[in-house]
C-alpha atoms as a PDB file:
ATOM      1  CA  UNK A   1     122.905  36.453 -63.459  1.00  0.00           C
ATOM      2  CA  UNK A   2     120.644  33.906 -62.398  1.00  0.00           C
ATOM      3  CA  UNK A   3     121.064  34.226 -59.342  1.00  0.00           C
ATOM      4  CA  UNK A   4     119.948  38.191 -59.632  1.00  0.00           C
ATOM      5  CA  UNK A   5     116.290  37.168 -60.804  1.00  0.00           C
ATOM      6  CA  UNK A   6     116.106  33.849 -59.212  1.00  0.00           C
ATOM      7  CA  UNK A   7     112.380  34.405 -59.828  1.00  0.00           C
ATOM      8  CA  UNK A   8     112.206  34.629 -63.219  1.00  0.00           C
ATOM      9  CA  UNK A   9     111.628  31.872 -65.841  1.00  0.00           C
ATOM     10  CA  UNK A  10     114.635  33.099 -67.795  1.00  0.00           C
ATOM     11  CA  UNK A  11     116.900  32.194 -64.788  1.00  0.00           C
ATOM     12  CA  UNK A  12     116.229  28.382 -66.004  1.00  0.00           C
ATOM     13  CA  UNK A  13     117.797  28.804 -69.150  1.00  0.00           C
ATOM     14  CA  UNK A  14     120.742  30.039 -67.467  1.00  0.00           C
ATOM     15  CA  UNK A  15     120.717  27.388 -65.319  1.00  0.00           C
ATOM     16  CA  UNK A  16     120.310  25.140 -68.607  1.00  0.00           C
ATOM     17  CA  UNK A  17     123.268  26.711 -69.967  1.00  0.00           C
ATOM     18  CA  UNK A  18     125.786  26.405 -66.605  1.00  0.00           C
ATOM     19  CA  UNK A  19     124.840  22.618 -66.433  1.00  0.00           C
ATOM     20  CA  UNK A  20     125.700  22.520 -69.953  1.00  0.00           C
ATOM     21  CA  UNK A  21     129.267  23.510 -69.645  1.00  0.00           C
ATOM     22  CA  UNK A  22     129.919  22.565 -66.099  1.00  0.00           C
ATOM     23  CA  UNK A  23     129.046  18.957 -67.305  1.00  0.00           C
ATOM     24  CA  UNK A  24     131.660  19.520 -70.228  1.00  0.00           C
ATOM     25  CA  UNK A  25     134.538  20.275 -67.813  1.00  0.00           C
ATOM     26  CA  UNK A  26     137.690  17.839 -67.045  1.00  0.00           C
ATOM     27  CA  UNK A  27     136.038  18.444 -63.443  1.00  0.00           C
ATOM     28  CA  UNK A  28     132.536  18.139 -63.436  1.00  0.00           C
ATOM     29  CA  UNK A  29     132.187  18.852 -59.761  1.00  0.00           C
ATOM     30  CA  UNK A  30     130.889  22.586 -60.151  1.00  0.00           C
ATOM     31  CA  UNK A  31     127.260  20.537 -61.336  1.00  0.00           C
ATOM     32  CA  UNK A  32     126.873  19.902 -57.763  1.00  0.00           C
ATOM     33  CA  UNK A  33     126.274  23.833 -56.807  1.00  0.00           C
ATOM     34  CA  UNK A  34     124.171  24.722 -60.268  1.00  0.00           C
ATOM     35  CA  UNK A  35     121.554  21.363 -58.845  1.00  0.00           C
ATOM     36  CA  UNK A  36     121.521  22.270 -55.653  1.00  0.00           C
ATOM     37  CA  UNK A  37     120.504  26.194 -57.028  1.00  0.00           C
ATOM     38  CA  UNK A  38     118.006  24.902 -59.393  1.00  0.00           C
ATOM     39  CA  UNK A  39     115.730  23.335 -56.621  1.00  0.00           C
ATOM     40  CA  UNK A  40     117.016  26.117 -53.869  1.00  0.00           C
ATOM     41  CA  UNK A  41     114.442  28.908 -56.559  1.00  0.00           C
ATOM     42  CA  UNK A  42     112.899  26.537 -58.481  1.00  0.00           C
ATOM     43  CA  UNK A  43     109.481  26.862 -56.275  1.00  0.00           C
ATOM     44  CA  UNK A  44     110.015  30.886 -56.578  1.00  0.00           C
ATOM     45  CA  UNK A  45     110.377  31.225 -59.769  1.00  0.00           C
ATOM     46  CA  UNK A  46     107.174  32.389 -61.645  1.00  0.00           C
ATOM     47  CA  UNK A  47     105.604  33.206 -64.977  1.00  0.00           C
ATOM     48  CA  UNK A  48     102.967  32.081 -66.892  1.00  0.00           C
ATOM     49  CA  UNK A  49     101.883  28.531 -67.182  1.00  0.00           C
ATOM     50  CA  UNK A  50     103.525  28.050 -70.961  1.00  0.00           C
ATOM     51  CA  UNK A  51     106.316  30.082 -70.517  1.00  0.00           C
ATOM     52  CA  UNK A  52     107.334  28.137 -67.029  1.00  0.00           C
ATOM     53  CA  UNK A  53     106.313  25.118 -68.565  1.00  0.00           C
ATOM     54  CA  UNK A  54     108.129  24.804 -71.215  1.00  0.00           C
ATOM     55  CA  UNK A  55     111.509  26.398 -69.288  1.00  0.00           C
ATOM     56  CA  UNK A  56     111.156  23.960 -66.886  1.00  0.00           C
ATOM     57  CA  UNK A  57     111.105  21.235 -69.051  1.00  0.00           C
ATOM     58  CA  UNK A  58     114.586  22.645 -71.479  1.00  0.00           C
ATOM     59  CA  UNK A  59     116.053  22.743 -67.765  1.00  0.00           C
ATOM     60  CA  UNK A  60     115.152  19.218 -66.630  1.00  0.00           C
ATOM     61  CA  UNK A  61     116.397  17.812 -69.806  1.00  0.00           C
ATOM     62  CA  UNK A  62     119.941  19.335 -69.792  1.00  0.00           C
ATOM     63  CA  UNK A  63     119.699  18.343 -66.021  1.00  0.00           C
ATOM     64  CA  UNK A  64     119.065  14.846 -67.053  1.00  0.00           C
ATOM     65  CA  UNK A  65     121.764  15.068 -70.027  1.00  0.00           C
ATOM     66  CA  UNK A  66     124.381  16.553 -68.094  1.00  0.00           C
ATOM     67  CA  UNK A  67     124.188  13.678 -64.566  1.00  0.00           C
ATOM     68  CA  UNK A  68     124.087  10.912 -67.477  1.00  0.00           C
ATOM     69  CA  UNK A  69     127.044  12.579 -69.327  1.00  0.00           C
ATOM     70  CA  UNK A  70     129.345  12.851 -65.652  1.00  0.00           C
ATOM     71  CA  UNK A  71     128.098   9.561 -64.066  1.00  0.00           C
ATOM     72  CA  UNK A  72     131.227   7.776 -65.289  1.00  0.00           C
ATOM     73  CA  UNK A  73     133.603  10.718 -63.646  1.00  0.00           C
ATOM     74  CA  UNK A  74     132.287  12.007 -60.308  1.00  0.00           C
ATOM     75  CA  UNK A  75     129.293  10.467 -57.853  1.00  0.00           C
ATOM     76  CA  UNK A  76     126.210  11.375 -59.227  1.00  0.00           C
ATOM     77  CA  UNK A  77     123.833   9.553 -57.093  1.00  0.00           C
ATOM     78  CA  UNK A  78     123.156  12.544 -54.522  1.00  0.00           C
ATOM     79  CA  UNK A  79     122.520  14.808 -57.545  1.00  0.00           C
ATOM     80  CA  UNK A  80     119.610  12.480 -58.605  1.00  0.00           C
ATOM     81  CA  UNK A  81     118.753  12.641 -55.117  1.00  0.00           C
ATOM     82  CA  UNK A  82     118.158  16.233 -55.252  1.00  0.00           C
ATOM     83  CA  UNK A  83     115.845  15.723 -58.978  1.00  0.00           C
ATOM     84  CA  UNK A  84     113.801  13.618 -57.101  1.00  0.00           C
ATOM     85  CA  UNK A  85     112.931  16.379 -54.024  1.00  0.00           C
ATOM     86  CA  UNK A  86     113.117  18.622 -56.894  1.00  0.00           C
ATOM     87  CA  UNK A  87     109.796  15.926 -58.550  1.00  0.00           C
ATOM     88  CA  UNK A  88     107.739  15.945 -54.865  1.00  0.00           C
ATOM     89  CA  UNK A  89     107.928  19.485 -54.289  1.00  0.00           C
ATOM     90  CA  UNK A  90     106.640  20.052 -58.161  1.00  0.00           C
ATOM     91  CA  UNK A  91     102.920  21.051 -58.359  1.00  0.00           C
ATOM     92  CA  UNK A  92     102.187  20.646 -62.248  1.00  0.00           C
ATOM     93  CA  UNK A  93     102.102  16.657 -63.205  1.00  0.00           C
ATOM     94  CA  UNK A  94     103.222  17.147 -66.483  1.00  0.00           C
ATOM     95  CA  UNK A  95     106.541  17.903 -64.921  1.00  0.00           C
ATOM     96  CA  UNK A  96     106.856  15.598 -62.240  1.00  0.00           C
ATOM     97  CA  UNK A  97     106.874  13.191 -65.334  1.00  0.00           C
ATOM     98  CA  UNK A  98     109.562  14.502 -66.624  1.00  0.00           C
ATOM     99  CA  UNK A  99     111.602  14.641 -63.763  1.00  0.00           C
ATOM    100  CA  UNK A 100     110.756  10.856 -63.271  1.00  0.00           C
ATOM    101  CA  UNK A 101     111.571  10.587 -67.078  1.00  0.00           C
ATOM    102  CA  UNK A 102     115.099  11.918 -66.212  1.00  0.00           C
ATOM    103  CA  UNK A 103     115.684   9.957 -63.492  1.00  0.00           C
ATOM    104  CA  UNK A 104     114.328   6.638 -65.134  1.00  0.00           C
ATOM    105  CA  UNK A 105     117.163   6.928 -67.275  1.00  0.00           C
ATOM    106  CA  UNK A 106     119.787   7.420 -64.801  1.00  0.00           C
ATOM    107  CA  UNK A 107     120.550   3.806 -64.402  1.00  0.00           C
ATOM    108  CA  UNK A 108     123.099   2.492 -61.752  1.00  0.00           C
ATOM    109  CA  UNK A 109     123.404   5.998 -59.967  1.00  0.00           C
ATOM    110  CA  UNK A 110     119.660   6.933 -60.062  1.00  0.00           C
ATOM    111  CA  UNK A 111     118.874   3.682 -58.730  1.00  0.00           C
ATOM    112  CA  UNK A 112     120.985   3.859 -55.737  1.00  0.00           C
ATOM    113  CA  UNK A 113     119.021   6.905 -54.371  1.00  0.00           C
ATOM    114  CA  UNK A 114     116.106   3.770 -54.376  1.00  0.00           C
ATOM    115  CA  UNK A 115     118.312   1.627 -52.551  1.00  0.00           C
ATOM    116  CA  UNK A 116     119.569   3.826 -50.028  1.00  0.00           C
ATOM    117  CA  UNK A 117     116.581   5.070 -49.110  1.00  0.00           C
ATOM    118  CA  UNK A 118     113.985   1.887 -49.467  1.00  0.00           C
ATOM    119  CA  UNK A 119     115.304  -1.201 -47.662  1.00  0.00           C
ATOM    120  CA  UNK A 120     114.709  -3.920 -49.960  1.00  0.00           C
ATOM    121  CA  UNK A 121     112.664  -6.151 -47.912  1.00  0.00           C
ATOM    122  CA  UNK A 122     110.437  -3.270 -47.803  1.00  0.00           C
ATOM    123  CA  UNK A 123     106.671  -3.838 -49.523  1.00  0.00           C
ATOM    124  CA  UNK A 124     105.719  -0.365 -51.016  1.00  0.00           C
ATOM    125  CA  UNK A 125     101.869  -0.716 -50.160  1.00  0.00           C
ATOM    126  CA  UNK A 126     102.847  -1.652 -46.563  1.00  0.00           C
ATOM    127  CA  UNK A 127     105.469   1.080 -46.363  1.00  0.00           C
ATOM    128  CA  UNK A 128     102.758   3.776 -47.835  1.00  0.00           C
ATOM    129  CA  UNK A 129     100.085   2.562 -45.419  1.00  0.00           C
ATOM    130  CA  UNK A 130     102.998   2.650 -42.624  1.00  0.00           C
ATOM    131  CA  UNK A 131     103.733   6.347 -43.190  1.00  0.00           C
ATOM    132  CA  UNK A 132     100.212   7.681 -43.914  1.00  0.00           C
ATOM    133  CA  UNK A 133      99.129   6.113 -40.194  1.00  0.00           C
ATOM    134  CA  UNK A 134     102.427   8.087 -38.733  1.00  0.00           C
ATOM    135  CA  UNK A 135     101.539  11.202 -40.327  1.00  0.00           C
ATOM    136  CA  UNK A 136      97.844  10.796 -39.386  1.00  0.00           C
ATOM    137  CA  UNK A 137      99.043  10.290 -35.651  1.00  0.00           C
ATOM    138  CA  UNK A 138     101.153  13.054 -35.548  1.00  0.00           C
ATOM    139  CA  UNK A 139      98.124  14.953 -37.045  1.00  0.00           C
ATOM    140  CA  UNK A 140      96.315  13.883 -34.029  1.00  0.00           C
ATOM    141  CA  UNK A 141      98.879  14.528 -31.589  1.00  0.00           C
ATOM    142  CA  UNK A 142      99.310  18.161 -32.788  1.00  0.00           C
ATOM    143  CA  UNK A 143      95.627  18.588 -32.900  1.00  0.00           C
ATOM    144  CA  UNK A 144      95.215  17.267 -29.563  1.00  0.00           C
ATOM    145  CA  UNK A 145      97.801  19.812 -27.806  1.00  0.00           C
ATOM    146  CA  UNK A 146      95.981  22.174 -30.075  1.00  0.00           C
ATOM    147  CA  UNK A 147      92.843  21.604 -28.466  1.00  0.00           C
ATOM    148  CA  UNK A 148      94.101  21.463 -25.051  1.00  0.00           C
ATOM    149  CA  UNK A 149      95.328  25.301 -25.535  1.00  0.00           C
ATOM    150  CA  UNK A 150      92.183  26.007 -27.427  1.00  0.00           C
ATOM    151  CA  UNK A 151      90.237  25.162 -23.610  1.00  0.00           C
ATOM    152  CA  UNK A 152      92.653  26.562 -21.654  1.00  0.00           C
ATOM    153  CA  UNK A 153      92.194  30.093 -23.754  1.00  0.00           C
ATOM    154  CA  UNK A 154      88.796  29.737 -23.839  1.00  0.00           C
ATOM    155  CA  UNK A 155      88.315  29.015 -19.829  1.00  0.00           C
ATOM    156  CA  UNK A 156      90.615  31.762 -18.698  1.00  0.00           C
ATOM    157  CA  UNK A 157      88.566  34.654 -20.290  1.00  0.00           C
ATOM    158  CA  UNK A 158      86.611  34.874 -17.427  1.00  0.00           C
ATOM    159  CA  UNK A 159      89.826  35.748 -15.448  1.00  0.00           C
ATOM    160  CA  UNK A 160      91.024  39.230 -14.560  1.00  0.00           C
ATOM    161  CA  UNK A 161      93.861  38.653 -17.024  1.00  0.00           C
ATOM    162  CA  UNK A 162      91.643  36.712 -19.309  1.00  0.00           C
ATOM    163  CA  UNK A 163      92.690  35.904 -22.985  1.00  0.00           C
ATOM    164  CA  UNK A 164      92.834  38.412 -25.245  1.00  0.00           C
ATOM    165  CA  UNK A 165      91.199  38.280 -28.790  1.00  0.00           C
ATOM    166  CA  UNK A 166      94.329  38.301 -30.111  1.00  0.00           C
ATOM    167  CA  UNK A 167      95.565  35.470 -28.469  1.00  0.00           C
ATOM    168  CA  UNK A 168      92.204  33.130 -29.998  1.00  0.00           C
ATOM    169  CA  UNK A 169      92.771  34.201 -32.990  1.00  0.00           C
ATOM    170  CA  UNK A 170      96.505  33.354 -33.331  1.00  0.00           C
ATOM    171  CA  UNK A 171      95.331  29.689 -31.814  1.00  0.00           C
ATOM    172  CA  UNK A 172      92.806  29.624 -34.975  1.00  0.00           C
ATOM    173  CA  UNK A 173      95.827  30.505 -37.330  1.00  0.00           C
ATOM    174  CA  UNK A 174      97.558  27.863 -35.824  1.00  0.00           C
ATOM    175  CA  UNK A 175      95.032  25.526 -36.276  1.00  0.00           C
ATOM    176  CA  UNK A 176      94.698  26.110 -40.052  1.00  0.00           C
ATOM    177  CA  UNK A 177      98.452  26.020 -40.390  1.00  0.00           C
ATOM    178  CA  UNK A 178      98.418  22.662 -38.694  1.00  0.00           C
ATOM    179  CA  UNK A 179      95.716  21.774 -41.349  1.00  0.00           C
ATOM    180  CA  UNK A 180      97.867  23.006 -44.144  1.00  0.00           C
ATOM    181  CA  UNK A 181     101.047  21.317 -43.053  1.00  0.00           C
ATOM    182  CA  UNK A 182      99.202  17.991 -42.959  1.00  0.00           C
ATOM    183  CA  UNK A 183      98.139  18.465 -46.097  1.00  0.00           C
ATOM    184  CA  UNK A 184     101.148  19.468 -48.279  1.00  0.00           C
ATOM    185  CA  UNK A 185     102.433  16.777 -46.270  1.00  0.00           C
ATOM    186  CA  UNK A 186     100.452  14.116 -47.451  1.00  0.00           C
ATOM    187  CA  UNK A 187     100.923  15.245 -50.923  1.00  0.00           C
ATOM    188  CA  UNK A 188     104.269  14.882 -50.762  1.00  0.00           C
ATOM    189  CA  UNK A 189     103.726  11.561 -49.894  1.00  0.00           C
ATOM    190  CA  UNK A 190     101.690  10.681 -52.328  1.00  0.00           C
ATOM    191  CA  UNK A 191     103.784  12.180 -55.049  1.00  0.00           C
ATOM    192  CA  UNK A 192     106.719  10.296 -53.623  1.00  0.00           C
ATOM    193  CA  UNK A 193     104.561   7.115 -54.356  1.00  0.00           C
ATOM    194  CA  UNK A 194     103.938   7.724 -57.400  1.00  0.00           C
ATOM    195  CA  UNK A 195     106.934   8.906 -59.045  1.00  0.00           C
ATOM    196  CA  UNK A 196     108.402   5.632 -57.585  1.00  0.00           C
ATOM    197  CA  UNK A 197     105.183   3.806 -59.167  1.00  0.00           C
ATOM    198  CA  UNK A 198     106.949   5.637 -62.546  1.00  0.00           C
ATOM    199  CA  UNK A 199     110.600   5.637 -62.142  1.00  0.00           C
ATOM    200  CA  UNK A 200     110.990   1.599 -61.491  1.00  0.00           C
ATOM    201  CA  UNK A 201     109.985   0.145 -64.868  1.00  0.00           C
ATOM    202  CA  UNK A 202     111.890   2.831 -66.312  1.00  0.00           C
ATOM    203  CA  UNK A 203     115.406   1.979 -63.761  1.00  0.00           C
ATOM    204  CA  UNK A 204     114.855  -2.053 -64.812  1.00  0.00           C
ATOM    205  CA  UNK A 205     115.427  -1.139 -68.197  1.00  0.00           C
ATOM    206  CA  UNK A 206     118.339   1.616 -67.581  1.00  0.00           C
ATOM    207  CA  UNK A 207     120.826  -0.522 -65.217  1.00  0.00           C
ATOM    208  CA  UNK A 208     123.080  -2.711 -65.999  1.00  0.00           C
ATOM    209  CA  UNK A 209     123.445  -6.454 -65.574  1.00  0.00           C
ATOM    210  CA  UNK A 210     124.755  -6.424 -62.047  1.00  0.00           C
ATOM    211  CA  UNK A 211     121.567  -4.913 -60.924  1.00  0.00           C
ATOM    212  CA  UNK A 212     118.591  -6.014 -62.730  1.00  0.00           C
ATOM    213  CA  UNK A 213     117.905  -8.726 -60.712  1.00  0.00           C
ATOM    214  CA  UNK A 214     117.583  -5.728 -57.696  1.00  0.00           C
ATOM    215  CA  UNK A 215     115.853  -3.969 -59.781  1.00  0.00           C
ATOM    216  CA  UNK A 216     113.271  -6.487 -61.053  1.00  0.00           C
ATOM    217  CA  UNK A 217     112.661  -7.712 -57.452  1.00  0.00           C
ATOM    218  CA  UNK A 218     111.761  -4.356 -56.130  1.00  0.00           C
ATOM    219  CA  UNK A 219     109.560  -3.941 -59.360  1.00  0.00           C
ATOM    220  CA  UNK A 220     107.949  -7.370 -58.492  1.00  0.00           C
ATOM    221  CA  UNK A 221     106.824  -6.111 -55.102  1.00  0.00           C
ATOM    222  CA  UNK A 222     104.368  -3.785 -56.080  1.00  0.00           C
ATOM    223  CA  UNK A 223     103.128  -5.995 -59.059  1.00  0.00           C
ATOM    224  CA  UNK A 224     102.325  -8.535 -56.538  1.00  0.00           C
ATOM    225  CA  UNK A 225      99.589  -6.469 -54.720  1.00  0.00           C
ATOM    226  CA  UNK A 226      98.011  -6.993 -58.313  1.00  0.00           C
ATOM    227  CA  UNK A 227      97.943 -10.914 -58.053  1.00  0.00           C
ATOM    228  CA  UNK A 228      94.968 -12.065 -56.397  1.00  0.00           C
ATOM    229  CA  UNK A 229      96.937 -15.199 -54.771  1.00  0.00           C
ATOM    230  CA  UNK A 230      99.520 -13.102 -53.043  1.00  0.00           C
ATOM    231  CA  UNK A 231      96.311 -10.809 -51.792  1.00  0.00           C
ATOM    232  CA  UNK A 232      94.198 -12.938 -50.435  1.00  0.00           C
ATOM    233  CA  UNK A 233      91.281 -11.790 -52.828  1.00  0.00           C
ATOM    234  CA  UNK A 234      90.665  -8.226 -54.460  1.00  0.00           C
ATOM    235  CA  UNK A 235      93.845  -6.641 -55.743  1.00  0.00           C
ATOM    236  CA  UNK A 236      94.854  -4.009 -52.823  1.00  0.00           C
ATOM    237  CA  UNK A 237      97.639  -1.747 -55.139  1.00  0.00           C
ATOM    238  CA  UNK A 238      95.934   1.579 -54.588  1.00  0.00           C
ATOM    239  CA  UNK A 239      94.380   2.877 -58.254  1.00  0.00           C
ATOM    240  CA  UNK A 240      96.089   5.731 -58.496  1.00  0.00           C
ATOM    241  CA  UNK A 241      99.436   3.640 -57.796  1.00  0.00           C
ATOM    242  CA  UNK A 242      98.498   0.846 -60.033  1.00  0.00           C
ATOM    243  CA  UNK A 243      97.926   3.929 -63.433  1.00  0.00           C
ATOM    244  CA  UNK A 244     100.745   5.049 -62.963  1.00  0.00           C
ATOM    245  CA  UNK A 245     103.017   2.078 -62.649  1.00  0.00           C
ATOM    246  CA  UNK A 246     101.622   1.260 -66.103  1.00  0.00           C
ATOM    247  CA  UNK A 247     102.325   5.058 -67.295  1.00  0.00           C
ATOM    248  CA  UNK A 248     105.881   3.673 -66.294  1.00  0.00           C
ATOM    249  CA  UNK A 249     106.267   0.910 -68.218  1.00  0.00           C
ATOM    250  CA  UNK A 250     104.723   2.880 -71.043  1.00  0.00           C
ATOM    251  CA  UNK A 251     107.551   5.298 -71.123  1.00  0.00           C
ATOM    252  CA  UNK A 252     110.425   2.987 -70.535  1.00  0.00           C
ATOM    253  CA  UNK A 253     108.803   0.753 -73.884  1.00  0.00           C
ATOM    254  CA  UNK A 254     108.592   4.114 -75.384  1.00  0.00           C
ATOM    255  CA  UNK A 255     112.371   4.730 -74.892  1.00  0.00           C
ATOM    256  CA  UNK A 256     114.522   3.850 -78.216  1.00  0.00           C
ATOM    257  CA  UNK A 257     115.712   0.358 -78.688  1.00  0.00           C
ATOM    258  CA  UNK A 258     118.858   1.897 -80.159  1.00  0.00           C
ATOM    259  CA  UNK A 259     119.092   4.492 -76.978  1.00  0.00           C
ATOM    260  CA  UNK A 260     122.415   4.448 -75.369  1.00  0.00           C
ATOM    261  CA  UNK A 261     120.929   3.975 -71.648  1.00  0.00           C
ATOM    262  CA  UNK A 262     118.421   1.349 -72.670  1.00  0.00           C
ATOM    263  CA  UNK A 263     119.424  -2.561 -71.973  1.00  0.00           C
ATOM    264  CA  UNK A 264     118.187  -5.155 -74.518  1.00  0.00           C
ATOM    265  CA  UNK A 265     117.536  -7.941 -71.199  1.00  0.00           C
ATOM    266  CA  UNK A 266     116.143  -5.307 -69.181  1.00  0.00           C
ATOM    267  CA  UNK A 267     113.376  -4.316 -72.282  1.00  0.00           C
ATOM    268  CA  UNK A 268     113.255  -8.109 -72.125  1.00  0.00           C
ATOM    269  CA  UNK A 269     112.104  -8.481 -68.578  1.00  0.00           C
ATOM    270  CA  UNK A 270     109.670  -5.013 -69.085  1.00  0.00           C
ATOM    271  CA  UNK A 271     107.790  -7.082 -71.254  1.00  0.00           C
ATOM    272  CA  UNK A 272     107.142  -9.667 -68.995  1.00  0.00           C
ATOM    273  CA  UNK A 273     106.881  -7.065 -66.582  1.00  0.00           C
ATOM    274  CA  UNK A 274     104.213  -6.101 -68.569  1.00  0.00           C
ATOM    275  CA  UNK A 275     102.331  -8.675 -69.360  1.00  0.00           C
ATOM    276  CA  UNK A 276     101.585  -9.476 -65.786  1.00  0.00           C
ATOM    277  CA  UNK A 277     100.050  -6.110 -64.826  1.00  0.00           C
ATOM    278  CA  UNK A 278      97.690  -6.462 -67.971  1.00  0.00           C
ATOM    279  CA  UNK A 279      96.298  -9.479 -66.676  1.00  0.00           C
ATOM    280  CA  UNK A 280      95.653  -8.395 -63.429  1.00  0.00           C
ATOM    281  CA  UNK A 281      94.682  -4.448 -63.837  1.00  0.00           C
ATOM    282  CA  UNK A 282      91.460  -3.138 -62.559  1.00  0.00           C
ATOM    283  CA  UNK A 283      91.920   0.400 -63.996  1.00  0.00           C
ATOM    284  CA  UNK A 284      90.966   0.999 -67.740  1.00  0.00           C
ATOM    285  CA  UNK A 285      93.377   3.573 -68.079  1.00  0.00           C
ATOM    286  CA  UNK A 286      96.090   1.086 -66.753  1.00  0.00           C
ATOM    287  CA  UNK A 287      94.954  -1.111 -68.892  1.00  0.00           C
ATOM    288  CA  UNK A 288      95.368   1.622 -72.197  1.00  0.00           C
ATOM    289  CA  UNK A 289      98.528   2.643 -71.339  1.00  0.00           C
ATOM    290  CA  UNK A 290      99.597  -1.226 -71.069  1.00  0.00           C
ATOM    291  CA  UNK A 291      98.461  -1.826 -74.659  1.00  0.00           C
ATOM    292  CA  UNK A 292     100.123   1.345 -75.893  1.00  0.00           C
ATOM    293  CA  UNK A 293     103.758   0.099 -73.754  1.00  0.00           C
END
């Protein structure tokens, strides 16, 4: 049925329901398909804002339920891979937070989609800065091939078989579609960032013993572009980076001490964690949702 009105907000509850019972099944591997259809529609499917909102969330939820309930059965690392596309490609922030929420808790097999995809001797502010100069050359490149055809249009409509009308204005079009893909591009990015900023406080205190200390060393890399003797001076953690890292370590405090993917040592080491952003933060909303954590 769902798939009959994949662009309707009640499709989501169905979805809700097949993750539901294809998580209870001696053969959980049917979850796989039901994922990979919730983020194939989930950018289609509309409504209005409260209706969608709150679908989305009852969907994300049972999503998150059902990968924690199969992890000890079948592989569910490349599911949490697809949550996380599922989180960039979200436009409302109140939901990318829950899909980081969701995969905060997913504790060995979340944090492998982390490791497999960020080396470990990787610095997050260098590897942001890295990718937003790549993406700014290829903005240049395109724009500079753009330009090229832009003169050559322009020169030849003087000729006898000069350029048509048409053809200028399909070179604007491409031109603000260049515009738009650098753009959503760079938000993606930045999203990216930033659920990462939320998900790694939460992942220290979901995995187990054999990888907190991976854990807490990746965490430690971004809170060290905080400490003014690792920078050289000023802080350099970008602001919006640096909130929400602390929105992260608010959420994983606010997860139950009694909750069955929560580690005693790892809430241990959050506080720590903790402590060491608070001393350092530059943003006053940081520095609130510290206090609150």
């Amino acid at each position: 049925m769902a798939s009959r009105r994949t662009d309707d907000p009640k499709a989501l509850d169905l979805y809700a329901a097949a993750l539901e019972i294809a998580s209870a099944q001696d053969d959980p591997r049917q979850l796989s398909e039901v994922v990979s259809a919730v983020r194939e529609h989930w950018a289609g499917i509309k409504g209005d804002r409260r209706t969608l909102r709150d679908a989305k969330r009852r969907v994300l939820k049972q999503l998150g339920a059902a990968l924690r309930k199969v992890s000890d059965r079948i592989d569910t690392t490349p599911l949490y891979w697809e949550l996380f596309r599922l989180g960039i490609q979200e436009p409302s922030y109140s939901i990318r937070l829950v899909v980081a929420q969701e995969f905060g808790t997913g504790g060995n097999a979340a944090f492998a989609v982390i490791r497999e995809r960020v080396g470990l001797h990787s610095d997050p502010v260098q590897e942001y800065n890295d990718r937003l100069d790549r993406l700014k050359a290829w903005k240049r490149r395109e724009y500079e091939a753009w330009s090229a055809r832009m003169r050559r249009a322009l020169a030849d409509r003087t000729s006898p078989r000069g350029t048509s009308v048409d053809y200028i204005g399909r070179l604007q079009e491409d031109r603000r579609e260049l515009n738009r893909n650098y753009r959503d591009r760079r938000v993606d990015l930045f999203r990216e960032f930033v659920m990462r900023a939320w998900m790694l406080p939460m992942l220290l205190g979901s995995v187990d013993e054999a990888h907190r200390d991976e854990a807490r060393e990746r965490l430690t890399k971004w809170l060290r572009h905080l400490d003014p003797k690792f920078t050289g001076g000023t802080p350099d953690l970008p602001l919006a980076l640096e909130a929400a890292l602390a929105q992260g370590f608010k959420y994983a405090a606010n997860r139950r001490l009694r909750h069955p993917h929560t580690h005693l040592s790892g809430r241990n080491d959050l506080i720590r964690q903790a402590e060491t952003v608070l001393q350092h933060s530059r943003c006053w909303y940081a520095q609130l949702s510290l206090l609150q954590a």
